[in-house]
C-alpha atoms as a PDB file:
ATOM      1  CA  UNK A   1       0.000   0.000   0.000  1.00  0.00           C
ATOM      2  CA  UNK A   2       1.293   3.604  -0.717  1.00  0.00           C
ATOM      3  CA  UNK A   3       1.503   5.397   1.988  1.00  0.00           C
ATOM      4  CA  UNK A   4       1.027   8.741   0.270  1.00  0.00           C
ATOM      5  CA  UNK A   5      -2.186   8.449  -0.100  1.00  0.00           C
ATOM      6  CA  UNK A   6      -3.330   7.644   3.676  1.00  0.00           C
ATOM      7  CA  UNK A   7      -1.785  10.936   4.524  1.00  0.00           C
ATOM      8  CA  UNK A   8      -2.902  12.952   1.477  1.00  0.00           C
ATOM      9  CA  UNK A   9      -3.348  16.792   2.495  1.00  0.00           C
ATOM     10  CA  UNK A  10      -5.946  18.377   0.828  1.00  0.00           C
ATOM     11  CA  UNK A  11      -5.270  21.996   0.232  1.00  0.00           C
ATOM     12  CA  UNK A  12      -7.519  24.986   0.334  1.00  0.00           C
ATOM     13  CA  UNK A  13      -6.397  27.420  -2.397  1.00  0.00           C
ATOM     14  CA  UNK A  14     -10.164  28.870  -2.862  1.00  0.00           C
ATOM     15  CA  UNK A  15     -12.484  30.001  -0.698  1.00  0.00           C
ATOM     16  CA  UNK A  16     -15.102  28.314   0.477  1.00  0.00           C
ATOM     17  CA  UNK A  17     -18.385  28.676   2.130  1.00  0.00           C
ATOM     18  CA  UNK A  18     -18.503  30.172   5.743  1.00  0.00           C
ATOM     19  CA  UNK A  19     -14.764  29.765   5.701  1.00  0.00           C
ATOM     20  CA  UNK A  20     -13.361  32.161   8.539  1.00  0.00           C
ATOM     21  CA  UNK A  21      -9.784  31.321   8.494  1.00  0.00           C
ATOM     22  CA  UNK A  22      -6.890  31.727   5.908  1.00  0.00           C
ATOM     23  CA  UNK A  23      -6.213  29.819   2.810  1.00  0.00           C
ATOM     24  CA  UNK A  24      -3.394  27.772   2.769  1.00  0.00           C
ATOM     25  CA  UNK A  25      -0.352  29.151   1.927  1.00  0.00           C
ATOM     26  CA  UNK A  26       1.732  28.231  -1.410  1.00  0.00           C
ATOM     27  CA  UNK A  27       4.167  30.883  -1.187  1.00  0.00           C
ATOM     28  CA  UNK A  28       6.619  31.672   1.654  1.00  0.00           C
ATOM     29  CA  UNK A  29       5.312  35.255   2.385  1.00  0.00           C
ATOM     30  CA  UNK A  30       1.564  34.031   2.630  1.00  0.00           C
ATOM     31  CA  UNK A  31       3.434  31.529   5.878  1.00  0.00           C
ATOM     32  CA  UNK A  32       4.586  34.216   7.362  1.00  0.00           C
ATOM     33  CA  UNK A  33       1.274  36.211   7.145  1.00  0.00           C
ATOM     34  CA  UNK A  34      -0.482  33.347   8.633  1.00  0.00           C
ATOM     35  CA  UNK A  35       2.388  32.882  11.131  1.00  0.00           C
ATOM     36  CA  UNK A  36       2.735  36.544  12.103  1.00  0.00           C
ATOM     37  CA  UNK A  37      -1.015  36.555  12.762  1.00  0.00           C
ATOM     38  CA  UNK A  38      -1.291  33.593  14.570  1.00  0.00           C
ATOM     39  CA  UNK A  39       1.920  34.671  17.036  1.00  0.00           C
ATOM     40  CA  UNK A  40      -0.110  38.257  17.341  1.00  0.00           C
ATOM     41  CA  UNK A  41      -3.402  36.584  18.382  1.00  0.00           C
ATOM     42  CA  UNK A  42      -1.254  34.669  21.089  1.00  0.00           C
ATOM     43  CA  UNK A  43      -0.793  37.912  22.676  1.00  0.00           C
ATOM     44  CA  UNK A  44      -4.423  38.961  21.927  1.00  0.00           C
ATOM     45  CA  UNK A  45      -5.904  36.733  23.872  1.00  0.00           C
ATOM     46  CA  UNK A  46      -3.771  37.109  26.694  1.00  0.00           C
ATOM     47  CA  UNK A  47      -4.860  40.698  26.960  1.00  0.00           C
ATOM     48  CA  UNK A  48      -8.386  39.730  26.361  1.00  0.00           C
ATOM     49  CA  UNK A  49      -8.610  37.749  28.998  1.00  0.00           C
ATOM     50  CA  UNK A  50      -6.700  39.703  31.225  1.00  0.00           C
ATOM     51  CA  UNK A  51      -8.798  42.927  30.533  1.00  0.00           C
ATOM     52  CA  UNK A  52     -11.904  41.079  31.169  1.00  0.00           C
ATOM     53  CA  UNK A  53     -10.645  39.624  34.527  1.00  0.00           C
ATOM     54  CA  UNK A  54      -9.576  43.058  35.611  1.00  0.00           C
ATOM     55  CA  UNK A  55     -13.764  44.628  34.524  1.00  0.00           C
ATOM     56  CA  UNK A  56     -15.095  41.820  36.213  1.00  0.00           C
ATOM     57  CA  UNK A  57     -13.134  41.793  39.701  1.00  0.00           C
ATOM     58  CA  UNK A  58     -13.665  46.268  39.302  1.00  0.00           C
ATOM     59  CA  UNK A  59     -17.161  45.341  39.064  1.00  0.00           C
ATOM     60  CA  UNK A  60     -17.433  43.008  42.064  1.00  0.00           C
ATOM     61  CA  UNK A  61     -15.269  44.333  44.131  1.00  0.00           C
ATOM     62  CA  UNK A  62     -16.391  47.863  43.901  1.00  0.00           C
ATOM     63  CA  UNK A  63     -19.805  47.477  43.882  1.00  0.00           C
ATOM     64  CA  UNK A  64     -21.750  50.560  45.588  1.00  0.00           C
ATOM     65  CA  UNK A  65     -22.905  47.405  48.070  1.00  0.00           C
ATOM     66  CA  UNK A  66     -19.851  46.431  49.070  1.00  0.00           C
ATOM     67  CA  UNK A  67     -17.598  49.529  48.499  1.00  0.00           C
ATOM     68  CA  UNK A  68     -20.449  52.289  49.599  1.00  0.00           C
ATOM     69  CA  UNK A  69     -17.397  54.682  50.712  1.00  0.00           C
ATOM     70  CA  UNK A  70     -14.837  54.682  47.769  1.00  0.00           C
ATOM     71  CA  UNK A  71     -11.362  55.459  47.737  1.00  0.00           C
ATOM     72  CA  UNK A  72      -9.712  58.535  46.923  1.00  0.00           C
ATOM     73  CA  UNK A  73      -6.830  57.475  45.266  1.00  0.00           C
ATOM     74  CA  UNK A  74      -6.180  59.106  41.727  1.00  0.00           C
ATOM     75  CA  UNK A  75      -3.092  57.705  40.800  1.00  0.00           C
ATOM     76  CA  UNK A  76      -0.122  55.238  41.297  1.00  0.00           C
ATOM     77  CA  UNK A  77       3.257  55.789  40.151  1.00  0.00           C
ATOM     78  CA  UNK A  78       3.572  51.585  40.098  1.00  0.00           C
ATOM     79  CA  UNK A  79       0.937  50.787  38.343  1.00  0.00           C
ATOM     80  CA  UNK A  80       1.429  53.325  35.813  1.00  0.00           C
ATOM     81  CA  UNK A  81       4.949  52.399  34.997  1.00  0.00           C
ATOM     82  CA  UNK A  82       3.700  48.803  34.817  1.00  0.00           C
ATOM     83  CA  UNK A  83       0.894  49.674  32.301  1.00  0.00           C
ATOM     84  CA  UNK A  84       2.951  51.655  30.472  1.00  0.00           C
ATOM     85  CA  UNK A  85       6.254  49.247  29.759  1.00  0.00           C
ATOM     86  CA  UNK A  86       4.463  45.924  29.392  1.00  0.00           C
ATOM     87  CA  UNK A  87       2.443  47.190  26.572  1.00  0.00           C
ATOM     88  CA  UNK A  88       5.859  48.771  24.903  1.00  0.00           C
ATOM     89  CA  UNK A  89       7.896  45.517  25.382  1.00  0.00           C
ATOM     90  CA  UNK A  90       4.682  43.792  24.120  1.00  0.00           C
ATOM     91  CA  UNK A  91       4.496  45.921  20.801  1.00  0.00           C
ATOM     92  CA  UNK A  92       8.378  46.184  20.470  1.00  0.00           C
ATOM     93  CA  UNK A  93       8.131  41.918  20.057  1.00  0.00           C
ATOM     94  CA  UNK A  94       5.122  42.259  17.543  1.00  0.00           C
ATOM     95  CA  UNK A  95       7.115  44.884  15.889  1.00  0.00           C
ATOM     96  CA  UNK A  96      10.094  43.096  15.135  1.00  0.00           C
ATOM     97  CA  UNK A  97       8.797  40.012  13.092  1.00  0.00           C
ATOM     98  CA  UNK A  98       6.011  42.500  11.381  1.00  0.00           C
ATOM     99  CA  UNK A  99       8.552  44.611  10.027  1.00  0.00           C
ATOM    100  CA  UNK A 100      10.694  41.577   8.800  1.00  0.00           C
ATOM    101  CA  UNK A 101       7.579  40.276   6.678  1.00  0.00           C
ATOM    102  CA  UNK A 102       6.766  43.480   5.593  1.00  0.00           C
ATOM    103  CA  UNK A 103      10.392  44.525   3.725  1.00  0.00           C
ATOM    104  CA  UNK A 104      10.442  41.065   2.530  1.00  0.00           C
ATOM    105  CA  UNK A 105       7.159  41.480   0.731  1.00  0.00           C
ATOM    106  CA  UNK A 106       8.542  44.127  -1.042  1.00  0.00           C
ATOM    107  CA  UNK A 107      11.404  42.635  -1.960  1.00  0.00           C
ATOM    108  CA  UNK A 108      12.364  41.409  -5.781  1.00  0.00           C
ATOM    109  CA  UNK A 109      14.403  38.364  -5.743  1.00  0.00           C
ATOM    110  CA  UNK A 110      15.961  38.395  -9.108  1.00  0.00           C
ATOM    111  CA  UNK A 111      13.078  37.038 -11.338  1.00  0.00           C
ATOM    112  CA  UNK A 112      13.655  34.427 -13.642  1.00  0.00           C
ATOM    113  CA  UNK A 113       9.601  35.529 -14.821  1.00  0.00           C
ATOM    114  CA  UNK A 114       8.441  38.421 -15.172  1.00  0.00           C
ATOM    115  CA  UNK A 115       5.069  38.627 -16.050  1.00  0.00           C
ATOM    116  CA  UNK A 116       2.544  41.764 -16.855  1.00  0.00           C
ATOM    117  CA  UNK A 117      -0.883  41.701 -15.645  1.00  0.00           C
ATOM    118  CA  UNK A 118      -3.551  44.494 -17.169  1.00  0.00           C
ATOM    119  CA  UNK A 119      -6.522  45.176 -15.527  1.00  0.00           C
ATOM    120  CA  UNK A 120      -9.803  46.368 -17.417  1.00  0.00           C
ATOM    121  CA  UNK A 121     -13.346  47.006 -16.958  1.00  0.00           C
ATOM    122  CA  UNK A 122     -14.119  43.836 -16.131  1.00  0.00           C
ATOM    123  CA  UNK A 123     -11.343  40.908 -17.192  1.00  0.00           C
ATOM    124  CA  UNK A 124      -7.410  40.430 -16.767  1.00  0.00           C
ATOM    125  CA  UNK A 125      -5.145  40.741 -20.176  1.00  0.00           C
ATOM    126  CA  UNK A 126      -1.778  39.252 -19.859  1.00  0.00           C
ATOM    127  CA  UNK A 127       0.989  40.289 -22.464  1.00  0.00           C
ATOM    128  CA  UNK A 128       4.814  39.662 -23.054  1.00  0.00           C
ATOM    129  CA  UNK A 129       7.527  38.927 -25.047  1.00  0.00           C
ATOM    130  CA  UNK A 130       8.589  35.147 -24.427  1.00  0.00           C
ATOM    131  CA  UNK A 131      12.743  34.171 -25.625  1.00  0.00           C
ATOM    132  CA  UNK A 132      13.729  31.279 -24.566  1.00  0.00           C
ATOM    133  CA  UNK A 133      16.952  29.894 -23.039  1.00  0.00           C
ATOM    134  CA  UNK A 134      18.261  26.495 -22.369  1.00  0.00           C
ATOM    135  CA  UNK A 135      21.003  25.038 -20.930  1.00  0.00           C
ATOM    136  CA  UNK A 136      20.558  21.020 -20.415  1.00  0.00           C
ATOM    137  CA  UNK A 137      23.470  19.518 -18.314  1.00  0.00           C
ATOM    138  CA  UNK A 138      23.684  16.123 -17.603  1.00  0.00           C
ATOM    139  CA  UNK A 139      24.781  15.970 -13.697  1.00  0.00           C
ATOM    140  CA  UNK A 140      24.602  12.911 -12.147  1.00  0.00           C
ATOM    141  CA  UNK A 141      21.842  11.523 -14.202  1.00  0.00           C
ATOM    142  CA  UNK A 142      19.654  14.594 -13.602  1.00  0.00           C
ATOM    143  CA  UNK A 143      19.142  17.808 -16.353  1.00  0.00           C
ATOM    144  CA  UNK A 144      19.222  21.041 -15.384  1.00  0.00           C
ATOM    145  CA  UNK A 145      16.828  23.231 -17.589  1.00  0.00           C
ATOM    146  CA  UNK A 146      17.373  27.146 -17.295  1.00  0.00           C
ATOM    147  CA  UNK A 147      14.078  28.544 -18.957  1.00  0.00           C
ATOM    148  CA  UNK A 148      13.331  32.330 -19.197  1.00  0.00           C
ATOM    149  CA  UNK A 149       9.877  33.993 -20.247  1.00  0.00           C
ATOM    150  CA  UNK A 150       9.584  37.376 -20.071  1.00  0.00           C
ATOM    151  CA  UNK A 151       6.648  39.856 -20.057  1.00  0.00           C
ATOM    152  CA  UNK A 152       7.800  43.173 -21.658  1.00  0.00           C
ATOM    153  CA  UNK A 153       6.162  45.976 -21.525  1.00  0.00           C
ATOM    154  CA  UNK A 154       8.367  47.492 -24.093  1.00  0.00           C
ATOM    155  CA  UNK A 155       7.867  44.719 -26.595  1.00  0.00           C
ATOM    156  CA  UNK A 156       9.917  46.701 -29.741  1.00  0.00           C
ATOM    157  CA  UNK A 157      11.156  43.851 -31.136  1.00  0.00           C
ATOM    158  CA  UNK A 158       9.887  41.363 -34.112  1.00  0.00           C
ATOM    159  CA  UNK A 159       9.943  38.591 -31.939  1.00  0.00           C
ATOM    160  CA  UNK A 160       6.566  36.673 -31.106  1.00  0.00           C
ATOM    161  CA  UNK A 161       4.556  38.247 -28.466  1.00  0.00           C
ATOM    162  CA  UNK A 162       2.451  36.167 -25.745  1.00  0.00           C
ATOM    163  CA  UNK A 163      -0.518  38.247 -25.104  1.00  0.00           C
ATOM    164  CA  UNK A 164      -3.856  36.502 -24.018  1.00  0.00           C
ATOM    165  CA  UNK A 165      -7.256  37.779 -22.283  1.00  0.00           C
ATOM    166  CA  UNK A 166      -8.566  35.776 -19.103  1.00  0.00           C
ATOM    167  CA  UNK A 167     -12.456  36.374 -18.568  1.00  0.00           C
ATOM    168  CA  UNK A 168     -14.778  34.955 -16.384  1.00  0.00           C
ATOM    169  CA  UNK A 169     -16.576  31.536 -17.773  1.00  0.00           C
ATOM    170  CA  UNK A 170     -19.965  32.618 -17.307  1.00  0.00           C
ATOM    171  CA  UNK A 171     -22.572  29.910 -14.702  1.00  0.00           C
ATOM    172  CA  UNK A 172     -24.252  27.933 -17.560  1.00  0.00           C
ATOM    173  CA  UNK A 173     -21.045  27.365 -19.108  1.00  0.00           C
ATOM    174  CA  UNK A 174     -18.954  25.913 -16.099  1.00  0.00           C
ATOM    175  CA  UNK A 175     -18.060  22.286 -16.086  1.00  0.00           C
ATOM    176  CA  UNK A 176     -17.851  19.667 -13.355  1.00  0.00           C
ATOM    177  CA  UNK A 177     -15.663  20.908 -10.715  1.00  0.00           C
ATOM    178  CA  UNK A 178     -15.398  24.150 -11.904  1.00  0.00           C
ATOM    179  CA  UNK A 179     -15.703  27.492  -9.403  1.00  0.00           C
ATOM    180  CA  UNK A 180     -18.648  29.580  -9.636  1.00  0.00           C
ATOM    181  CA  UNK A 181     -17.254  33.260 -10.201  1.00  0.00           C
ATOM    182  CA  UNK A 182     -13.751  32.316  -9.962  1.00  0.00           C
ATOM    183  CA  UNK A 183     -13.236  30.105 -13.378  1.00  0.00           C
ATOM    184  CA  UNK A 184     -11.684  31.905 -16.260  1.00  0.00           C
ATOM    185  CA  UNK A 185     -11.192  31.086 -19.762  1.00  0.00           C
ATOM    186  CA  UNK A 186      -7.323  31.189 -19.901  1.00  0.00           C
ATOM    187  CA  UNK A 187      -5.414  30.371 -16.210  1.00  0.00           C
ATOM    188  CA  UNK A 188      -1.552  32.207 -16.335  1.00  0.00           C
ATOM    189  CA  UNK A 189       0.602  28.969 -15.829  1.00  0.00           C
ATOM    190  CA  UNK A 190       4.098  29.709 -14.175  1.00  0.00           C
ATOM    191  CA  UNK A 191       6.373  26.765 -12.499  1.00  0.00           C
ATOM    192  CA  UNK A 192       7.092  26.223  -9.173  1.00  0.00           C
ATOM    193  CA  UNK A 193      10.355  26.498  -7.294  1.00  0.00           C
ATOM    194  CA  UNK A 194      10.668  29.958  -9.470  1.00  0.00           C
ATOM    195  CA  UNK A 195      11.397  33.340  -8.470  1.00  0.00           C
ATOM    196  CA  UNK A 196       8.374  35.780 -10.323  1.00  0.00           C
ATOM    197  CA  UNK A 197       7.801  39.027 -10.421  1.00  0.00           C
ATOM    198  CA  UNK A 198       4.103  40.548 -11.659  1.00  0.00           C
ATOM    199  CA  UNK A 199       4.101  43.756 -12.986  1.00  0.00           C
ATOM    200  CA  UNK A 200       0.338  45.463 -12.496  1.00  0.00           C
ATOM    201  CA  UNK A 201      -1.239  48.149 -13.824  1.00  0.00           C
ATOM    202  CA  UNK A 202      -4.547  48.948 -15.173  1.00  0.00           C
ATOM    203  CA  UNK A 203      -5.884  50.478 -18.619  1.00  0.00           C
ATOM    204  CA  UNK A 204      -9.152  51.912 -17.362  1.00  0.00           C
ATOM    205  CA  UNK A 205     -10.175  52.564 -13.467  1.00  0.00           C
ATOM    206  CA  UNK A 206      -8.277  51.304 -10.225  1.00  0.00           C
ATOM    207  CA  UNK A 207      -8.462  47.658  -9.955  1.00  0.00           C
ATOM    208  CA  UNK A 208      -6.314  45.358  -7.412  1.00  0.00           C
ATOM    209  CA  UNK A 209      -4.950  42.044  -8.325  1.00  0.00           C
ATOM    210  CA  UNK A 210      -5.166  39.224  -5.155  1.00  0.00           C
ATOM    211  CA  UNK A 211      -4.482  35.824  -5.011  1.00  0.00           C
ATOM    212  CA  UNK A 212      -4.734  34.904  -1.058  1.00  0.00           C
ATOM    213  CA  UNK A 213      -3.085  31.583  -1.344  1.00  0.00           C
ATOM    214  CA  UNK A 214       0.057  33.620  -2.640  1.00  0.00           C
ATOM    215  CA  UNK A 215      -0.364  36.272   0.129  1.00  0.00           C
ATOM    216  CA  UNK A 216      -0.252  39.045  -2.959  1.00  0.00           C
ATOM    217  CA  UNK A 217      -2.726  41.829  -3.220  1.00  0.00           C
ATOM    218  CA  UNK A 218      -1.708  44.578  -5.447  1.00  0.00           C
ATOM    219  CA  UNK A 219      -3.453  47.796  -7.077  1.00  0.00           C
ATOM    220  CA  UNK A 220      -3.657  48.305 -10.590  1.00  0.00           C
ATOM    221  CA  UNK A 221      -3.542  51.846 -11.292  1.00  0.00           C
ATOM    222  CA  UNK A 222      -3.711  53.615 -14.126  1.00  0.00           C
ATOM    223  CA  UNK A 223      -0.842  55.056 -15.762  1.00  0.00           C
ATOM    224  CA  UNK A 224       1.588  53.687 -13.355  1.00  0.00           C
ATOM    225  CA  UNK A 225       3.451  49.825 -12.843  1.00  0.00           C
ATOM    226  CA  UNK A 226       3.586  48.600  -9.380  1.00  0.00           C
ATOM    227  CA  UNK A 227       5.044  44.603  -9.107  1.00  0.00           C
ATOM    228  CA  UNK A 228       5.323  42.239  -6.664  1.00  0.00           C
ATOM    229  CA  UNK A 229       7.490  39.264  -5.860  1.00  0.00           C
ATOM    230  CA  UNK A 230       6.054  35.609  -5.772  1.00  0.00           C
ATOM    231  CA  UNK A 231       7.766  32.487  -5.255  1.00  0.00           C
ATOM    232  CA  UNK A 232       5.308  29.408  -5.597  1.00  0.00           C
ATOM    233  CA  UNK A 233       6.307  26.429  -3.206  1.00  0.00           C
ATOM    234  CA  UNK A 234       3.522  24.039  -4.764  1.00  0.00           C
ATOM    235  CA  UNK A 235       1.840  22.882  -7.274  1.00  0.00           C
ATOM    236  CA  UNK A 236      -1.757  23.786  -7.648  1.00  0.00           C
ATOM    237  CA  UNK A 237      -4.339  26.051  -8.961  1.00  0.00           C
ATOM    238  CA  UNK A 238      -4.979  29.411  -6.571  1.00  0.00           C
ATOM    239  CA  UNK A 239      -7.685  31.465  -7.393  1.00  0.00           C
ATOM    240  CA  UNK A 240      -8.175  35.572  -6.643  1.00  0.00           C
ATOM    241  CA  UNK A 241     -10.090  38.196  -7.699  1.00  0.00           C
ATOM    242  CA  UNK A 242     -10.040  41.901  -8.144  1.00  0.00           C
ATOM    243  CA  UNK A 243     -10.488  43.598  -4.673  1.00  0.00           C
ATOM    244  CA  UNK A 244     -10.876  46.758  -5.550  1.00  0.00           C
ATOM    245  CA  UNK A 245     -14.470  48.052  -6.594  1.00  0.00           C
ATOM    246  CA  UNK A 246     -14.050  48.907 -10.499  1.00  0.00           C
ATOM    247  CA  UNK A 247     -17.335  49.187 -11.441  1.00  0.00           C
ATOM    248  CA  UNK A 248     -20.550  47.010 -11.801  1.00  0.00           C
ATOM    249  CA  UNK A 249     -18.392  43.998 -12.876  1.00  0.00           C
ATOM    250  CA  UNK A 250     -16.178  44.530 -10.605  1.00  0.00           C
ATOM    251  CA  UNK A 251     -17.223  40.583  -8.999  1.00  0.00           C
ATOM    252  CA  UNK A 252     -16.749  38.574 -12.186  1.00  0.00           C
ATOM    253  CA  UNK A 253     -13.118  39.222 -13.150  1.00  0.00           C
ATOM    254  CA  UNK A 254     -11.467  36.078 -11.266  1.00  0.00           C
ATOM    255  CA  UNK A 255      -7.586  35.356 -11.496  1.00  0.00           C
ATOM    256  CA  UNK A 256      -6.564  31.649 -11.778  1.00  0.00           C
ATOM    257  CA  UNK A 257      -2.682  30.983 -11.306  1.00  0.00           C
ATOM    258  CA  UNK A 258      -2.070  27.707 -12.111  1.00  0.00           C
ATOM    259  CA  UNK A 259       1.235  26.444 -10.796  1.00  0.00           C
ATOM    260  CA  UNK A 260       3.193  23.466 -12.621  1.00  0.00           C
ATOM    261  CA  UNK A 261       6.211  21.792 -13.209  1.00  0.00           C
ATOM    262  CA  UNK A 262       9.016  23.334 -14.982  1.00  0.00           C
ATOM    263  CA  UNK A 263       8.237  20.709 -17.878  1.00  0.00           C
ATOM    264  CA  UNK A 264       4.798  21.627 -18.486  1.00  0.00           C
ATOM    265  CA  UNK A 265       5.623  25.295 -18.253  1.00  0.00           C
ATOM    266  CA  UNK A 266       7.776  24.827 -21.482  1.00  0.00           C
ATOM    267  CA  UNK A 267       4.825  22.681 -23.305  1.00  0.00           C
ATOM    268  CA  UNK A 268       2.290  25.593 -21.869  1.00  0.00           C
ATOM    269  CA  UNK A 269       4.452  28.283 -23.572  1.00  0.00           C
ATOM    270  CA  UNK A 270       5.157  26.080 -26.746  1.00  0.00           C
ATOM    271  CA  UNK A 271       0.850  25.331 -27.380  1.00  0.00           C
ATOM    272  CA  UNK A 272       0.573  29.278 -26.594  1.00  0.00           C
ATOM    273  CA  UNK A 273       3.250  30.136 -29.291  1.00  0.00           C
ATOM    274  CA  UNK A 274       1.847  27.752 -32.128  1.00  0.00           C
END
């Protein structure tokens, strides 16, 4: 018996109904989002319940009943220092770990794939201006592939452009399986194990391109390029949408990454090419 199977995880890369927690994470960044916030609700609920002890015993002890003749005490000098440094050490430790995450999301590992995302009123265009590059080495009995596709936006060239439109696929069209509202007619395929880098910007209104599994969420604006750094751990498919109200469409333009093997990257590029 294969033992793989017993332990199977199933994986959450869209949302589901009622769902209240996170997605899980395919990308290191989205970890340490789901990390950071589960070390900062530690410290959450500590307070919590220390807060509501303090209210309650105030309440009891203090009562008009039992305390008819209250004190006349307006301050401590103890008490204040207390409530004063335990709250700075407290956000001085949250602190340190948030600001690690957050200058590592913004961070641009030297891409191997850059890739060009569009936004419009209401659907996701995808352009570029694939070259390829291969270097096959046999190394003890295992080849080493070094594939580049790149997403210009300067595409000056005569070289053959990738360019490709990814709309919704409308309810009575969806097959078995499929996501209501999330489904598109063409997914963007990238491998796995790859530094990427998304370059987004918009050709209409604001729009904001999120994948939660990937732990990216990133405006499109007009007339400017933002990008954003994503290194897929897994294979998969991880589905987004815009999150950033565009309009009266602005709920049926999905995004559908679609994370493979370095292999079936190649053949994805070669069937888009032909």
């Amino acid at each position: 018996m294969n033992m793989k199977w017993i332990f199977q995880i199933a994986y959450c890369d869209a949302a589901e109904p009622w769902q209240l927690g996170f997605q899980d994470a395919a990308t290191p960044i989205m970890q340490g989002i789901i990390d950071l916030h589960h070390d900062i609700m530690f410290f959450l609920v500590i307070i919590l319940i220390f807060v509501l002890w303090m209210l309650v015993r105030v309440l009891w002890h203090f009562h008009y009943k039992k305390n008819p003749i209250p004190e006349r005490i307006v301050h401590g000098t103890t008490i204040e220092i207390i409530w004063t440094i335990i709250p700075s050490i407290i956000l001085m430790v949250i602190a340190l770990p948030s600001f690690t995450l957050l200058y590592s999301m913004d961070e641009v590992v030297d891409p191997a794939i850059t890739i060009k995302a569009i936004g419009h009123q209401w659907y996701w265009s995808y352009e570029g201006r694939p070259f390829f590059s291969y270097q096959v080495k046999e190394m003890q009995l295992r080849s080493v592939i070094d594939y580049s596709l790149y997403y210009s936006d300067y595409n000056t060239s005569d070289e053959q452009s990738l360019a490709f439109d990814s709309y919704m696929i409308a309810e009575d069209d969806l097959e078995l399986g499929q996501l209501r509202l999330l489904e598109v007619d063409n997914r963007v395929v990238v491998p796995v194990n790859t530094h990427l880098r998304f370059i987004i910007t918009s050709a209409d209104v604001l729009h904001s391109w999120a994948v939660p599994s990937l732990g990216v969420k990133c405006d499109a604006v007009p007339g400017r390029l933002n990008q954003t750094a994503i290194y897929i751990k897994r294979e998969g498919v991880y589905y987004g949408q815009c999150s950033e109200i565009c309009g009266t469409n602005h709920a049926f333009m999905p995004i559908v990454i679609e994370a493979v093997s370095l292999d079936d990257y190649v053949s994805w590029v070669s069937n888009k090419l032909d």
